[in-house]
C-alpha atoms as a PDB file:
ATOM      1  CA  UNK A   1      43.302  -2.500  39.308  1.00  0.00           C
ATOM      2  CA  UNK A   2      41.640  -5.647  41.391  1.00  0.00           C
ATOM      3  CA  UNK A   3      38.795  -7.257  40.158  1.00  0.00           C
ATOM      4  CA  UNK A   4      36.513  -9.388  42.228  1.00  0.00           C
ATOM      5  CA  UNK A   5      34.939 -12.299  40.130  1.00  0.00           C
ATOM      6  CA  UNK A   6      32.289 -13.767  41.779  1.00  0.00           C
ATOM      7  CA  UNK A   7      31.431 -16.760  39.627  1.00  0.00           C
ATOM      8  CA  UNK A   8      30.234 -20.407  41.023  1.00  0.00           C
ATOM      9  CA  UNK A   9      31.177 -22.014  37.117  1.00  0.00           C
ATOM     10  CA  UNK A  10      34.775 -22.764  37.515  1.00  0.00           C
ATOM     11  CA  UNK A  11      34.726 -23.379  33.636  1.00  0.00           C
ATOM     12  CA  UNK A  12      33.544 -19.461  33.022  1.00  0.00           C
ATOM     13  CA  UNK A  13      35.738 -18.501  35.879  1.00  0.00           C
ATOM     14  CA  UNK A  14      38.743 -19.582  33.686  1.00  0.00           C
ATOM     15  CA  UNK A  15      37.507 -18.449  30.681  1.00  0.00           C
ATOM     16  CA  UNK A  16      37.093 -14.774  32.346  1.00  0.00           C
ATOM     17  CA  UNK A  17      40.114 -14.768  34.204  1.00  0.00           C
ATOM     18  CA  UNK A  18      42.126 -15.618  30.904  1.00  0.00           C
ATOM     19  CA  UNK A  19      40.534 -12.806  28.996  1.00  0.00           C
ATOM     20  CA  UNK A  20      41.138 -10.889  32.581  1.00  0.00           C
ATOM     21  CA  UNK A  21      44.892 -11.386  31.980  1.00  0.00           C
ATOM     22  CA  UNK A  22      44.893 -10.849  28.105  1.00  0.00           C
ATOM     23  CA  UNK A  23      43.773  -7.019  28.815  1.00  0.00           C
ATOM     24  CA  UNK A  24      46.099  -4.057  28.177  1.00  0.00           C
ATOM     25  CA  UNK A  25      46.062  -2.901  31.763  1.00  0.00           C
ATOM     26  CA  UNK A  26      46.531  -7.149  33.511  1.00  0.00           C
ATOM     27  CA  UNK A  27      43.969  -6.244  36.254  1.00  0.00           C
ATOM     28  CA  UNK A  28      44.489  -8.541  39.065  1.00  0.00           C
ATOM     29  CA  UNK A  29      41.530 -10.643  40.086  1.00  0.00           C
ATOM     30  CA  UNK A  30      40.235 -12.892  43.015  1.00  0.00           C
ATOM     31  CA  UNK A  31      37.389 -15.279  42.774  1.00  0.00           C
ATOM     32  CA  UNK A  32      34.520 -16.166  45.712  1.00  0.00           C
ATOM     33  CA  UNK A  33      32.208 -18.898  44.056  1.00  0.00           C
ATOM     34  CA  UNK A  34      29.352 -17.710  46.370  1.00  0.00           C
ATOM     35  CA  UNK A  35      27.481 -15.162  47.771  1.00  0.00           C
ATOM     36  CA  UNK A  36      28.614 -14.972  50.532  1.00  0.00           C
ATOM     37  CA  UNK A  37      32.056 -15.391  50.699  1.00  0.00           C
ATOM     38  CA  UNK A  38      31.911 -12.763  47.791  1.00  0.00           C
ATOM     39  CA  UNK A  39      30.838  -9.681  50.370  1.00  0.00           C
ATOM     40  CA  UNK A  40      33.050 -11.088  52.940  1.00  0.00           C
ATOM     41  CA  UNK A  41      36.235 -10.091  50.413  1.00  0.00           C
ATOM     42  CA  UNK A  42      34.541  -7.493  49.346  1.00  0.00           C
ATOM     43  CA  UNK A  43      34.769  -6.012  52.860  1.00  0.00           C
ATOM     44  CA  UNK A  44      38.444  -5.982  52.838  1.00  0.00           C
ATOM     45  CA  UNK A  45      37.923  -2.917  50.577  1.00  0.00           C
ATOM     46  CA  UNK A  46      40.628  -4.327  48.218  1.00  0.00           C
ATOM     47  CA  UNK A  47      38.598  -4.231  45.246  1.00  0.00           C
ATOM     48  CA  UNK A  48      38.287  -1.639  42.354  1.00  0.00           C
ATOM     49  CA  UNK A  49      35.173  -3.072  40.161  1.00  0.00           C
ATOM     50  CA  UNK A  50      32.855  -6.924  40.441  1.00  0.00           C
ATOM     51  CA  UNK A  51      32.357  -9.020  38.242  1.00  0.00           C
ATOM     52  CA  UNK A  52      29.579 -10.766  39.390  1.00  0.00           C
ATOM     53  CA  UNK A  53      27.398 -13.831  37.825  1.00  0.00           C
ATOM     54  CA  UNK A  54      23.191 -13.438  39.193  1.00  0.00           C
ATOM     55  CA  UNK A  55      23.276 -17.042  39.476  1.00  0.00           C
ATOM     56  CA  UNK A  56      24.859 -18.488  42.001  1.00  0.00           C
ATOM     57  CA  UNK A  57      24.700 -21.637  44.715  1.00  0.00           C
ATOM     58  CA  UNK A  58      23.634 -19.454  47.112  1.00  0.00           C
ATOM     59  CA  UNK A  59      22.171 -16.366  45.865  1.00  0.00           C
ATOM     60  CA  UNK A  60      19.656 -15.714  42.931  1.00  0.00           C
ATOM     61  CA  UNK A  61      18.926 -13.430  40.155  1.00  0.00           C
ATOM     62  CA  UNK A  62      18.658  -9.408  41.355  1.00  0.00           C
ATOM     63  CA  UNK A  63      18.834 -10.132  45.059  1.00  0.00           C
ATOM     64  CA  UNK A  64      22.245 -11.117  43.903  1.00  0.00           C
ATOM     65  CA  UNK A  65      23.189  -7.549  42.768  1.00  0.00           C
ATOM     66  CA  UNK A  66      21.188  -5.881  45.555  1.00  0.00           C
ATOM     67  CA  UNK A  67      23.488  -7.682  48.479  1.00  0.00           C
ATOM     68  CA  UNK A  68      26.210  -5.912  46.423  1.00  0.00           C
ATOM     69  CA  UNK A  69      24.781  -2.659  45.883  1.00  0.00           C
ATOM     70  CA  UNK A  70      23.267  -2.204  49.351  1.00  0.00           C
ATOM     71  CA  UNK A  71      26.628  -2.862  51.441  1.00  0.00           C
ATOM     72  CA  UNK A  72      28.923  -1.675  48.822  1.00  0.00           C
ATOM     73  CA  UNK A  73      26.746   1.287  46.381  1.00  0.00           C
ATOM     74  CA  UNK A  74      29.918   3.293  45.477  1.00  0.00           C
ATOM     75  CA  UNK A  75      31.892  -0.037  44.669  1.00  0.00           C
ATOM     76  CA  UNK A  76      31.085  -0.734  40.495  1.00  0.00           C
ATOM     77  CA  UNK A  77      29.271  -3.890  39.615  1.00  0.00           C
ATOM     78  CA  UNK A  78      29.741  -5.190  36.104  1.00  0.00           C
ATOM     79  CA  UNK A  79      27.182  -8.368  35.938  1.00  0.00           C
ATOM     80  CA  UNK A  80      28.425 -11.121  33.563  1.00  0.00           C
ATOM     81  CA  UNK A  81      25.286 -13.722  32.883  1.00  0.00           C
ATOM     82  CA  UNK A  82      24.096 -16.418  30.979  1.00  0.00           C
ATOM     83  CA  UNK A  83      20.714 -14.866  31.364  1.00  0.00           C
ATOM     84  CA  UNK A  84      19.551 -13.762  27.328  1.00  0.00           C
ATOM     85  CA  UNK A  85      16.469 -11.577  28.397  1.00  0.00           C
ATOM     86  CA  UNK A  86      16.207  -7.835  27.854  1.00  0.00           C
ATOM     87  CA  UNK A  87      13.942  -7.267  30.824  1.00  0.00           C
ATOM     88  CA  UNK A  88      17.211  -8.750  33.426  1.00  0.00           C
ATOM     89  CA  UNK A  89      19.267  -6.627  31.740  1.00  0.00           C
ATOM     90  CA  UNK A  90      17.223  -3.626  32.359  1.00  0.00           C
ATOM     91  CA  UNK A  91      16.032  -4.290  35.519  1.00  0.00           C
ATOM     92  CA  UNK A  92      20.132  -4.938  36.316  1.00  0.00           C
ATOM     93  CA  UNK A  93      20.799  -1.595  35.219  1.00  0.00           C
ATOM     94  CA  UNK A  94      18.109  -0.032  36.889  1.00  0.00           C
ATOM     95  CA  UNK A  95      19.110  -2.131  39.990  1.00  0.00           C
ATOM     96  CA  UNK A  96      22.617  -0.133  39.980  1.00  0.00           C
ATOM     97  CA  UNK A  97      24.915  -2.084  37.794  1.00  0.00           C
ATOM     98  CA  UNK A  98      27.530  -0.137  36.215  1.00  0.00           C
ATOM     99  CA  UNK A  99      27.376  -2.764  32.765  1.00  0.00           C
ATOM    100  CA  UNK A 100      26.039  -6.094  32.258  1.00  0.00           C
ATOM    101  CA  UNK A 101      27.907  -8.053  29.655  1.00  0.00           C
ATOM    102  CA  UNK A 102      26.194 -11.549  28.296  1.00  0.00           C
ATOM    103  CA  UNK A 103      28.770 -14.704  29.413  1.00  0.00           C
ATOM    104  CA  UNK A 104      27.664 -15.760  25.495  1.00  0.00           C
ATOM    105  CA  UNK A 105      29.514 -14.351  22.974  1.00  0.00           C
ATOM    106  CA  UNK A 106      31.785 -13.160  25.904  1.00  0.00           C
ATOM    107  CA  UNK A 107      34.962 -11.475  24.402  1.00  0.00           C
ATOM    108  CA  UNK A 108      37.867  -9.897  25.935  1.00  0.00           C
ATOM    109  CA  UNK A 109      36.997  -6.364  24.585  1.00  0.00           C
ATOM    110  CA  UNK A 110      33.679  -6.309  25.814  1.00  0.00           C
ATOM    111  CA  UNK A 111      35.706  -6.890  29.815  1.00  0.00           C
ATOM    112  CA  UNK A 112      38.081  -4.060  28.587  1.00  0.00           C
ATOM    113  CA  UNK A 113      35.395  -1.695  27.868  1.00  0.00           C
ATOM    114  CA  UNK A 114      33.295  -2.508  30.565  1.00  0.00           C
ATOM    115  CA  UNK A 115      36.282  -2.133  33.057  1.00  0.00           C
ATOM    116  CA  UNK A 116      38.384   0.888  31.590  1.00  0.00           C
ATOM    117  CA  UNK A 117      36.444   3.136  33.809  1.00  0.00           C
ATOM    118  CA  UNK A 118      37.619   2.082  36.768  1.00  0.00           C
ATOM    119  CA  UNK A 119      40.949   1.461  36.590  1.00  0.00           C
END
């Protein structure tokens, strides 16, 4: 399995690609820290699932997850955000993310879960 993190926080970015490599199945990963350079490796059609913060230098919120889902709609999306609010969450889901996991409280299970499907 490859994972795409697309996180701008180089601190959460290690913190996810530790618990990346603690998992039972040691999905590989690759990191873009921006929009854009995120859906130019997604292109290469190398990935299996994102991982991919709303909030980034130059992207924000939902349009973040629509670039995704609107060049890539069978590729699965798992957003991983700071954001606390019920209504993002939702509205990610609704949006087409496959899972959207809170960055606090993060652990290691919750990636495993959230990835088993498509690996």
């Amino acid at each position: 399995m490859k994972i795409l993190l697309v996180e701008d926080s180089d601190v959460d970015a290690r913190l996810i690609e530790a618990m990346l490599a603690g998992l039972p199945a040691r999905p590989a990963s690759s990191r873009a820290s921006s929009l854009r350079s995120a859906l130019e490796l997604a292109r290469t059609g190398a990935f299996d699932a994102v991982l991919l913060d709303l909030t980034l230098d130059d992207s924000l919120g939902l349009d973040t997850l629509g670039a995704f889902t609107k060049e890539f709609p069978s590729l699965p999306v798992v957003v991983v955000s700071g954001e606390q609010d019920e209504v993002i969450r939702d509205a990610a889901l609704t949006a087409g993310a496959r899972d959207f996991l809170r960055k606090k409280g993060l652990a290691r299970e919750d990636l495993d879960r959230a990835l088993k499907a498509y690996g």
